[in-house]
C-alpha atoms as a PDB file:
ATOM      1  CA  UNK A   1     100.590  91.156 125.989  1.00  0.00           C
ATOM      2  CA  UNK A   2     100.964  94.165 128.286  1.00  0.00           C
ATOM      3  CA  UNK A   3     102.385  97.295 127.659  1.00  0.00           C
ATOM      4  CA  UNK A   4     103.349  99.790 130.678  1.00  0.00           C
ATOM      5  CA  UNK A   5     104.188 102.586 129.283  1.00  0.00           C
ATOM      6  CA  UNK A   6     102.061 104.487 126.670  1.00  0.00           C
ATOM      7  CA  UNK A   7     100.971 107.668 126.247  1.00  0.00           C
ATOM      8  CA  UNK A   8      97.457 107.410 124.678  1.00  0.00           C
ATOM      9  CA  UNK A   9      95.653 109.667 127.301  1.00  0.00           C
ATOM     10  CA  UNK A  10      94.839 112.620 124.694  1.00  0.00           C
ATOM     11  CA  UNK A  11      95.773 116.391 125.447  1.00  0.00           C
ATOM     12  CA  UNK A  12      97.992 115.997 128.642  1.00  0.00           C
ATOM     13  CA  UNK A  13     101.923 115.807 127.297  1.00  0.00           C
ATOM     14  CA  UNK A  14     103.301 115.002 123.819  1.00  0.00           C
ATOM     15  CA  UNK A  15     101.184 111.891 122.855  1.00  0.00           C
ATOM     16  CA  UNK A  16      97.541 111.476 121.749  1.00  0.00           C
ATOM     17  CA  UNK A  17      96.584 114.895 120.557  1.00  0.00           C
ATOM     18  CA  UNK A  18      92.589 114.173 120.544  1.00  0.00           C
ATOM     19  CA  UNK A  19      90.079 111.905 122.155  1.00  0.00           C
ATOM     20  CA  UNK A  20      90.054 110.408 118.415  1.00  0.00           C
ATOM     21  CA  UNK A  21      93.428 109.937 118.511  1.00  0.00           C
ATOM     22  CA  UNK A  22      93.592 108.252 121.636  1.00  0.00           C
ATOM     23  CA  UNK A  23      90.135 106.010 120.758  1.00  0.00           C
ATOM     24  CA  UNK A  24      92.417 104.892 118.279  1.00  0.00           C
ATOM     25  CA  UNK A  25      95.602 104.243 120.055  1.00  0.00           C
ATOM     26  CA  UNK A  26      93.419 101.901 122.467  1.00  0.00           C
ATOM     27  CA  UNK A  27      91.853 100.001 119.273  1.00  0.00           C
ATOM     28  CA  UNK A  28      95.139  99.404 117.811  1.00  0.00           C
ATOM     29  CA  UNK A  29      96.526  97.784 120.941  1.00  0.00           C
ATOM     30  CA  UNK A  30      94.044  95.519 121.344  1.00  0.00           C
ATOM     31  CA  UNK A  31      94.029  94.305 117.672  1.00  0.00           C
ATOM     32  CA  UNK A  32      97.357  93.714 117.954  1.00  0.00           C
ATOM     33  CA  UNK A  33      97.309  91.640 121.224  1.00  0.00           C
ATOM     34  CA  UNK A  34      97.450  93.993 123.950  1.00  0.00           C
ATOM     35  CA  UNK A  35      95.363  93.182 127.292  1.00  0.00           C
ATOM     36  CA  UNK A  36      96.891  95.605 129.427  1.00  0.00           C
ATOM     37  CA  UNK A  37      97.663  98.938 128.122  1.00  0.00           C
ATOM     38  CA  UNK A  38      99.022 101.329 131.338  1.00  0.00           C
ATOM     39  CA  UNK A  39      98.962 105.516 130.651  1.00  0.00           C
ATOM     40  CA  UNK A  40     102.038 107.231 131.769  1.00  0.00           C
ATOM     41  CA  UNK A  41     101.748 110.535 130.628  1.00  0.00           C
ATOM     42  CA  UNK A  42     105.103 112.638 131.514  1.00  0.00           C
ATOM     43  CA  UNK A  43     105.404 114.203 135.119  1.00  0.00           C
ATOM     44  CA  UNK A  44     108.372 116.527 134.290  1.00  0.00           C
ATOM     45  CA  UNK A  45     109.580 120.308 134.209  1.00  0.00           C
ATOM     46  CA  UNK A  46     106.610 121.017 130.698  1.00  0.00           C
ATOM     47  CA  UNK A  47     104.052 118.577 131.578  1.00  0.00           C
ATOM     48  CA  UNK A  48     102.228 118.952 134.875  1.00  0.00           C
ATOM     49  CA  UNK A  49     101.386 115.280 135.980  1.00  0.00           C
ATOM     50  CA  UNK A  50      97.453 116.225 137.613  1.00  0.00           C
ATOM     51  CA  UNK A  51      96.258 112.524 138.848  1.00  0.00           C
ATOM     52  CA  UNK A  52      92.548 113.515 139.192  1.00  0.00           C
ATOM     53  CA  UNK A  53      92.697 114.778 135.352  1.00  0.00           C
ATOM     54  CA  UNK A  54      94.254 111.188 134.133  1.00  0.00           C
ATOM     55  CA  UNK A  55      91.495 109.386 136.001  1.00  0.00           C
ATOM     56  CA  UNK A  56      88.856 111.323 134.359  1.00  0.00           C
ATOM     57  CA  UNK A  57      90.929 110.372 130.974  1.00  0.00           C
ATOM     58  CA  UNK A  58      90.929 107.012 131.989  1.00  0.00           C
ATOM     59  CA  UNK A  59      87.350 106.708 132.727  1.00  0.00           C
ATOM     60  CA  UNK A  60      86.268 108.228 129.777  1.00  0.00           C
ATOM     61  CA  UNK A  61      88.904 105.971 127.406  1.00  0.00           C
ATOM     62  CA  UNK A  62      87.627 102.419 129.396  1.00  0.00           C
ATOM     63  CA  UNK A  63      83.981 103.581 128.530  1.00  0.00           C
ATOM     64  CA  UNK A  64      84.788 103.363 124.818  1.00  0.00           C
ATOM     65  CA  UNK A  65      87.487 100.531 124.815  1.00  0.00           C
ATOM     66  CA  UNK A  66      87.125  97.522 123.026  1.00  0.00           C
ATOM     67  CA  UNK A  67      85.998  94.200 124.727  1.00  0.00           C
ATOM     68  CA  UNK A  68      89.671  92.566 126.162  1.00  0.00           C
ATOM     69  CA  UNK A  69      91.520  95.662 127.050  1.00  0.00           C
ATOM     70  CA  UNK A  70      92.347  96.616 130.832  1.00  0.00           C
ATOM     71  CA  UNK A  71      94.027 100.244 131.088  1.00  0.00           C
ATOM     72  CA  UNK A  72      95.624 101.122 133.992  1.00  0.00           C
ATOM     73  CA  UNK A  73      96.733 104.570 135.433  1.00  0.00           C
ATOM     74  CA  UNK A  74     100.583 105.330 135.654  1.00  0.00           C
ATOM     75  CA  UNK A  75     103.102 108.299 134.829  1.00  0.00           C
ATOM     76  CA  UNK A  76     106.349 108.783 133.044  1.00  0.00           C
ATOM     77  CA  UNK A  77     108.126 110.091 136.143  1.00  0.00           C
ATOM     78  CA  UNK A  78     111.040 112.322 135.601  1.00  0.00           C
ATOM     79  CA  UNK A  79     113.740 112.638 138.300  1.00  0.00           C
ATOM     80  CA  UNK A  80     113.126 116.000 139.407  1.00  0.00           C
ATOM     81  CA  UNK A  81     113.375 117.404 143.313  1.00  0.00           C
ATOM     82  CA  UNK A  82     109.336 118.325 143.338  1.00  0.00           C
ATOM     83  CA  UNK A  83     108.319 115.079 141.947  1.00  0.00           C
ATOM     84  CA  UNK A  84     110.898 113.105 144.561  1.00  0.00           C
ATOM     85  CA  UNK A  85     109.649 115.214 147.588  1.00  0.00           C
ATOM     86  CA  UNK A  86     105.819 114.459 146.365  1.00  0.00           C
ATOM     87  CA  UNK A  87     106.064 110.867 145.464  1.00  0.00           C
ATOM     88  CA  UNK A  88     107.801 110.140 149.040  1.00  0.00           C
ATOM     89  CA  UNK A  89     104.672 111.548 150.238  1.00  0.00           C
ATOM     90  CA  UNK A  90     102.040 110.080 147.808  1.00  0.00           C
ATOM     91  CA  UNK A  91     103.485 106.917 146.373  1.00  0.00           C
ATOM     92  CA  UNK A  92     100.167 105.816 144.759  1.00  0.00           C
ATOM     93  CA  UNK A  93      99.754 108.821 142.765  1.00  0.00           C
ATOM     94  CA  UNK A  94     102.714 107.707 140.650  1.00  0.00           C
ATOM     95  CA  UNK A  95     102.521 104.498 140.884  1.00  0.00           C
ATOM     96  CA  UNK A  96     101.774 101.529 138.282  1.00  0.00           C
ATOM     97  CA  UNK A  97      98.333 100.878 139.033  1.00  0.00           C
ATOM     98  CA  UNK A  98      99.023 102.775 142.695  1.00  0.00           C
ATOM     99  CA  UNK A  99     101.115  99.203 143.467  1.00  0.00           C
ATOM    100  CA  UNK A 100     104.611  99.884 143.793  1.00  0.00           C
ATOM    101  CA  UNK A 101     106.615 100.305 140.574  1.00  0.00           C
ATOM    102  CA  UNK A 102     107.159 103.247 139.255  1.00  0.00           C
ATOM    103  CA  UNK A 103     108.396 104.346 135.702  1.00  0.00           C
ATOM    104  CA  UNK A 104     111.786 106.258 135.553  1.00  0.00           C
ATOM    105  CA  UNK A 105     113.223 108.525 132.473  1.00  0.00           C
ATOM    106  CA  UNK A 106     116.409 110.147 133.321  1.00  0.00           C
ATOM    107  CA  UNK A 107     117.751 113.202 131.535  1.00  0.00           C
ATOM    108  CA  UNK A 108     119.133 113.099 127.943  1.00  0.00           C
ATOM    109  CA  UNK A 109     121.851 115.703 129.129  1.00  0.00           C
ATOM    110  CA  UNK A 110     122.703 115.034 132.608  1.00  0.00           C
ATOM    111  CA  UNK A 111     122.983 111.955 135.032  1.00  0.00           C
ATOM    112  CA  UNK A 112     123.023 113.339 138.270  1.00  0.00           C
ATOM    113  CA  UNK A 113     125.537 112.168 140.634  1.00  0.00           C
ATOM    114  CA  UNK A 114     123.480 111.431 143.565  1.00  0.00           C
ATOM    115  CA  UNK A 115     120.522 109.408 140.875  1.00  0.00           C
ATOM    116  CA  UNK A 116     121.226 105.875 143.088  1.00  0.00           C
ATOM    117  CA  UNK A 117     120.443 107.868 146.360  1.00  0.00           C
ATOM    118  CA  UNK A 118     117.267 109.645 144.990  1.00  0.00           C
ATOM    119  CA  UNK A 119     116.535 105.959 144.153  1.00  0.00           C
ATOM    120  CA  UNK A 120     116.858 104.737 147.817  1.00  0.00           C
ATOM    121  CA  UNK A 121     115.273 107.011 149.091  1.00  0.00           C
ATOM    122  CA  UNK A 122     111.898 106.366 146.836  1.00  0.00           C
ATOM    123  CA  UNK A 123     112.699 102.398 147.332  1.00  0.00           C
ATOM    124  CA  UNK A 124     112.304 102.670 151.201  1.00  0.00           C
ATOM    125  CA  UNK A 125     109.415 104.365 150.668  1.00  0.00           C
ATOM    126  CA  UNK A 126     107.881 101.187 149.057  1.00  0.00           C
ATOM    127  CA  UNK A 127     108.858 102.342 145.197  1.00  0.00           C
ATOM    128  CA  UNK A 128     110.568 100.029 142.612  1.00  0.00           C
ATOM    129  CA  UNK A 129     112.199 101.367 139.968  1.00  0.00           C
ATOM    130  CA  UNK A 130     112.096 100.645 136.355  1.00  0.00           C
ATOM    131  CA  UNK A 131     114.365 102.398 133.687  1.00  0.00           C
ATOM    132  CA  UNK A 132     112.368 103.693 130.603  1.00  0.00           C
ATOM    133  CA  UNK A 133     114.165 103.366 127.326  1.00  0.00           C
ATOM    134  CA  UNK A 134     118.106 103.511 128.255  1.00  0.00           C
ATOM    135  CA  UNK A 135     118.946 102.485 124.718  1.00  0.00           C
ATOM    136  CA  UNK A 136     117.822 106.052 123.471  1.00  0.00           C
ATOM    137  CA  UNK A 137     119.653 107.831 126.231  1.00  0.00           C
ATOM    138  CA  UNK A 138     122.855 109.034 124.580  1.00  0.00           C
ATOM    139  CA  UNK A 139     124.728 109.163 127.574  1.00  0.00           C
ATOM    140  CA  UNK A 140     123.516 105.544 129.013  1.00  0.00           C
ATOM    141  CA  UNK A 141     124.708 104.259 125.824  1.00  0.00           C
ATOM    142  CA  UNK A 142     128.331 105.231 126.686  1.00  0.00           C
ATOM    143  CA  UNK A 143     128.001 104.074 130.584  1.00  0.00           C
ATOM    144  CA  UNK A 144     126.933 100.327 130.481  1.00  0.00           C
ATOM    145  CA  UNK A 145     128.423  99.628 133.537  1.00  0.00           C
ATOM    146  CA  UNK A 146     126.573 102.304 135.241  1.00  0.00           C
ATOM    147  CA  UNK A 147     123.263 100.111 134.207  1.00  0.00           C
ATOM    148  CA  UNK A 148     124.860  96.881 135.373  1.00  0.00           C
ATOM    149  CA  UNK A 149     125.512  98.387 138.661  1.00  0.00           C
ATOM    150  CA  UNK A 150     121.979  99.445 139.095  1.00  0.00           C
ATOM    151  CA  UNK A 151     120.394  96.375 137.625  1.00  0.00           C
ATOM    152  CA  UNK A 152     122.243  94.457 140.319  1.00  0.00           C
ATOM    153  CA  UNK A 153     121.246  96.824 143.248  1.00  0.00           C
ATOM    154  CA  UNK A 154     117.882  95.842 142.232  1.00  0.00           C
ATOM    155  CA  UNK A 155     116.593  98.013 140.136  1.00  0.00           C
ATOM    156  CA  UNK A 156     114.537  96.938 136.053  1.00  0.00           C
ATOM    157  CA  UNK A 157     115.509  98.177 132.529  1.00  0.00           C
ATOM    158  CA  UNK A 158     112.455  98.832 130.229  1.00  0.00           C
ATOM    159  CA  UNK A 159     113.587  98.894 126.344  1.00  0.00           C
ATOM    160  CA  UNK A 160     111.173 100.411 123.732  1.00  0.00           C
ATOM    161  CA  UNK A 161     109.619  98.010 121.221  1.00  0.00           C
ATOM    162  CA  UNK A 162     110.464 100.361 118.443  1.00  0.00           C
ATOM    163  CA  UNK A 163     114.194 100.740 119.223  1.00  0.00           C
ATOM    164  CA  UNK A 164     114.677  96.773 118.399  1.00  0.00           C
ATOM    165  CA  UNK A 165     112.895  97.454 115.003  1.00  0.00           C
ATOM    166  CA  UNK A 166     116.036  99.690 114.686  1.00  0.00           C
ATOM    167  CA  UNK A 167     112.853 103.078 114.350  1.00  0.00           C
ATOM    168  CA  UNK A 168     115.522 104.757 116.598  1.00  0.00           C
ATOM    169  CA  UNK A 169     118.239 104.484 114.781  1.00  0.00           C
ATOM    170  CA  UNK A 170     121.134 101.926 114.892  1.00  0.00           C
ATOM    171  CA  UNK A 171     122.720 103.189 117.734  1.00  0.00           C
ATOM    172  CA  UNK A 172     119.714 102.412 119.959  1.00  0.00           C
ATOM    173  CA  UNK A 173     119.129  98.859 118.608  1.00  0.00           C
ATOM    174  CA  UNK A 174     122.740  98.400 119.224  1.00  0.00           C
ATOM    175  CA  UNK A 175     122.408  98.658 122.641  1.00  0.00           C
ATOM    176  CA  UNK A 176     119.159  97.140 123.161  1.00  0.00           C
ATOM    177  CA  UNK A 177     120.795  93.973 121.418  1.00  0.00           C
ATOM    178  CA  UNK A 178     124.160  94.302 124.697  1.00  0.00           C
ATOM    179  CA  UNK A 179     120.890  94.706 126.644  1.00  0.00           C
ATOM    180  CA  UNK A 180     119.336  91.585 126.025  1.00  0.00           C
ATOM    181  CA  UNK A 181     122.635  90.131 125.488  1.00  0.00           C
ATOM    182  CA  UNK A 182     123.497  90.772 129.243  1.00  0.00           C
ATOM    183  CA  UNK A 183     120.215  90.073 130.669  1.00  0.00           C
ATOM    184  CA  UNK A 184     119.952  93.744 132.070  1.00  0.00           C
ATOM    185  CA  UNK A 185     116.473  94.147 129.775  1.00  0.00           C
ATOM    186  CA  UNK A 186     113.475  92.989 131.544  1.00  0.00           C
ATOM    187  CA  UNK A 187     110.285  94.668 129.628  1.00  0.00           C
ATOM    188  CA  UNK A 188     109.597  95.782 126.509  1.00  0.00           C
ATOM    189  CA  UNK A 189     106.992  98.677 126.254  1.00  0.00           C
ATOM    190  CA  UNK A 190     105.884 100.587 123.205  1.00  0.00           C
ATOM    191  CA  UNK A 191     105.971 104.103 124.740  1.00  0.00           C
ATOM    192  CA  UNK A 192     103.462 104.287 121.984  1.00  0.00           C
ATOM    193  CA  UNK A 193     102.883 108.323 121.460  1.00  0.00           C
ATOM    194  CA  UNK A 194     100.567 107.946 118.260  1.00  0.00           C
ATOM    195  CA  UNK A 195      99.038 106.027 115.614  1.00  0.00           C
ATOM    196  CA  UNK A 196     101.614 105.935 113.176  1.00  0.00           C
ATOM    197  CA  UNK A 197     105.292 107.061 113.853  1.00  0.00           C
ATOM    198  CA  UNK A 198     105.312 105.500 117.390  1.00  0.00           C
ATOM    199  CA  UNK A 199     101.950 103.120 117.834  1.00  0.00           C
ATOM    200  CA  UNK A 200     100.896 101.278 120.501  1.00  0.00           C
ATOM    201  CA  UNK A 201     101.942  97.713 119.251  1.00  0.00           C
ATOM    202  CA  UNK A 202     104.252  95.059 121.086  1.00  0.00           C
ATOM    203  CA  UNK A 203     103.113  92.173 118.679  1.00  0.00           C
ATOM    204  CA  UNK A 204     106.217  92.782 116.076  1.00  0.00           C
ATOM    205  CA  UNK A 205     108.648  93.449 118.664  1.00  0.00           C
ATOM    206  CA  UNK A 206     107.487  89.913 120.237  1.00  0.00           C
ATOM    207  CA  UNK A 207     107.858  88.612 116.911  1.00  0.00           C
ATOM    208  CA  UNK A 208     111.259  89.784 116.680  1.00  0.00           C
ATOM    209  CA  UNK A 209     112.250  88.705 119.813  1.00  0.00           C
ATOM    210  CA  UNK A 210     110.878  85.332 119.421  1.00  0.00           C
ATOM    211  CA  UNK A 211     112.808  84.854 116.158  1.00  0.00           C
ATOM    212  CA  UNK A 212     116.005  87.014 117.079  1.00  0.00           C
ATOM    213  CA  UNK A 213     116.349  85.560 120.666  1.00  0.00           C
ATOM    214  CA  UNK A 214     113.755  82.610 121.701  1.00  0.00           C
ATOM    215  CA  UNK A 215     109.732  82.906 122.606  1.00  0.00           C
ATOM    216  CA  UNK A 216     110.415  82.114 125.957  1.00  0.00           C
ATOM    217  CA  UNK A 217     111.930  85.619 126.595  1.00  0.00           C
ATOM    218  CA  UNK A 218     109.714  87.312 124.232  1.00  0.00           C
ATOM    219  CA  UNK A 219     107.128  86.135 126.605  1.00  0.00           C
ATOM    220  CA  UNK A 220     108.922  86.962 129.844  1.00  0.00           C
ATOM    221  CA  UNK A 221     109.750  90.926 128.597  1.00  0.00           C
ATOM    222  CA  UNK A 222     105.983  91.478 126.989  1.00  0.00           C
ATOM    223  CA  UNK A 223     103.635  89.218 128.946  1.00  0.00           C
ATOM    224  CA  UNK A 224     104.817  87.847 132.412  1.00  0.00           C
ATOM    225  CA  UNK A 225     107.489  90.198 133.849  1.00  0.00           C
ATOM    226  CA  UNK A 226     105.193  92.847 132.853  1.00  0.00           C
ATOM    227  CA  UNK A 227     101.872  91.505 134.455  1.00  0.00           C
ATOM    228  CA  UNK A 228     103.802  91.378 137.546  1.00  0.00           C
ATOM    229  CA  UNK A 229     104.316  94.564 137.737  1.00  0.00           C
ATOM    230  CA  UNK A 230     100.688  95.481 136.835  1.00  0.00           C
ATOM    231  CA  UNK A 231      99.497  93.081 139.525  1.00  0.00           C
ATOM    232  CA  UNK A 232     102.246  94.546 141.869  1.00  0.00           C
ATOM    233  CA  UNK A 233     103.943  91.030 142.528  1.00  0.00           C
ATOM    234  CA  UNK A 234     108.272  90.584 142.732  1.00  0.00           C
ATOM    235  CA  UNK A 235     109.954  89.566 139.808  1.00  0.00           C
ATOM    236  CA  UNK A 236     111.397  86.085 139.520  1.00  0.00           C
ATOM    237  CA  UNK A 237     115.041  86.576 138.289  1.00  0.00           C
ATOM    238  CA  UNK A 238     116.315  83.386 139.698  1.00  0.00           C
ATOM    239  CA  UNK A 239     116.659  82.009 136.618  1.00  0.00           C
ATOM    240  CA  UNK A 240     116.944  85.142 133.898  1.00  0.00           C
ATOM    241  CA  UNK A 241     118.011  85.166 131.360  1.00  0.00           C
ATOM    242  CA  UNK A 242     118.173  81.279 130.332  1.00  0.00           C
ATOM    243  CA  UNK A 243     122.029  80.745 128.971  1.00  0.00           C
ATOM    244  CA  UNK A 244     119.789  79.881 125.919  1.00  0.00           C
ATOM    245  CA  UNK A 245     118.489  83.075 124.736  1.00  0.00           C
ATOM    246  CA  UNK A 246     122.139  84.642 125.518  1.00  0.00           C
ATOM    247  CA  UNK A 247     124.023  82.000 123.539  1.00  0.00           C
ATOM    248  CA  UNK A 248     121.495  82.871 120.588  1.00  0.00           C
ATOM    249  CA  UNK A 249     121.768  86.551 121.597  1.00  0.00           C
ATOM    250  CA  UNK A 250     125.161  86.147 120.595  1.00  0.00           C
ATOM    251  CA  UNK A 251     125.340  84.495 117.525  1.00  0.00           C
ATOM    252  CA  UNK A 252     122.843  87.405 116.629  1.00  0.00           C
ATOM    253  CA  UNK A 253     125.160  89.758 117.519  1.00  0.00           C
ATOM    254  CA  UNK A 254     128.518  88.394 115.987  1.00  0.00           C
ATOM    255  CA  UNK A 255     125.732  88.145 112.295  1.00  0.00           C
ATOM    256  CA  UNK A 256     125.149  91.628 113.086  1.00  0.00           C
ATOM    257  CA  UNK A 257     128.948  92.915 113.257  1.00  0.00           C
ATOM    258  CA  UNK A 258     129.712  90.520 110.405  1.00  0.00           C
ATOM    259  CA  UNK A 259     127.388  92.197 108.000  1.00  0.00           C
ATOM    260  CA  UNK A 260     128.555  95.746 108.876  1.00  0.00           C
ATOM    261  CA  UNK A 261     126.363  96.502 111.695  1.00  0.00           C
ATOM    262  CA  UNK A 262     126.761  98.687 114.365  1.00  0.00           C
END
């Protein structure tokens, strides 16, 4: 599997707190099926997002990882003015990989009115823009249209492996579910920030989405849609989702609201 967004990279923002911790973090993933494990530690308004220190990080974490585990340099970019302005002038340093997809959390308190234009303007720059966890964004949850509208001017969805274990709450597995449901999820990360409240593990949410929904997709969101990305290649959506997994999505979901789910 491959998981692109993690914060394992020790000291830097709120994830691993040692080099232990984060020796760990790498371990776990790769017991647990990960080949590709990508570090986005925040780039926001608390954490300052220094390149040069990740890739020391990095170097150091690849010289003790297990045999079978790539890691990859990325950032949890926040939409703020300073990191807009620098990106447009360094893509790579943001970057997945320093390819062209770059991770996206949006405010918990505020969607900015001009967020699609900030978004064009780091797409003509060569950028693509993926979504991190808009299931556990209280105010995405109440504008699902606003995520159809930007799914279909191109840009991804990322959902965190946790959130369809219901760890975030029902609220946030809820919407996952009219995620997947609606074919507006297309990865699943863990956003893994430690070893035991959020780990780095996407083998039980591919379990649960090969039971819940169908294997195919559970391969498409943690393996294939995800080493694009890593290798830098389009997505093909041509044929996503396959009526199949949505016809079982929904049979999930009316199971769900029939047992008192919500």
């Amino acid at each position: 599997m491959v998981d692109i967004h993690s914060h394992f990279l020790h000291g830097i923002d709120d994830g691993a707190r040692t080099v232990e911790d984060s020796r760990q973090m790498v371990r776990m993933a790769r017991e647990h099926g990960t080949t590709v494990l990508v570090a986005s530690p925040h780039a926001d308004s608390q954490y300052r997002y220094e390149p040069e220190v990740v890739d020391r990080l990095l170097a150091e974490a690849r010289a003790e990882a297990p045999e079978g585990i790539r890691l990859v340099r990325a950032c949890d970019f926040h939409l703020m003015y300073d990191n807009v302005e620098d990106a447009l002038r360094h893509p790579s340093r943001y970057t997945i990989d320093g390819k062209c997809y770059l991770l996206m959390e949006l405010s918990d308190l505020t969607i900015f009115a001009n967020t699609s234009a900030l978004w064009t303007r780091l797409e003509e720059a060569g950028m693509r823009i993926i979504l991190t966890h808009p299931e556990r964004n209280p105010l995405l949850r109440q504008r699902l249209e606003l995520i159809e509208e930007w799914v279909s001017q191109g840009r991804y969805m990322q959902v965190t492996a946790s959130s369809l274990l219901g760890l975030f709450g029902p609220k946030a597995l809820h919407f996952s579910r009219q995620l997947l449901d609606r074919g507006l999820a297309h990865f699943v990360a863990s956003d893994a920030h430690d070893l035991r409240g959020r780990p780095p593990r996407l083998d039980q949410a591919f379990e649960w989405l090969s039971r819940y929904y169908t294997p195919k997709l559970a391969r498409l969101l943690c393996i294939e849609h995800p080493a694009a990305v890593v290798e830098g290649r389009p997505l093909d959506l041509a044929s996503f989702p396959p009526s199949a997994e949505v016809k079982k999505s929904s049979l999930l979901g009316r199971f769900f609201r029939s047992n008192g789910g919500n």
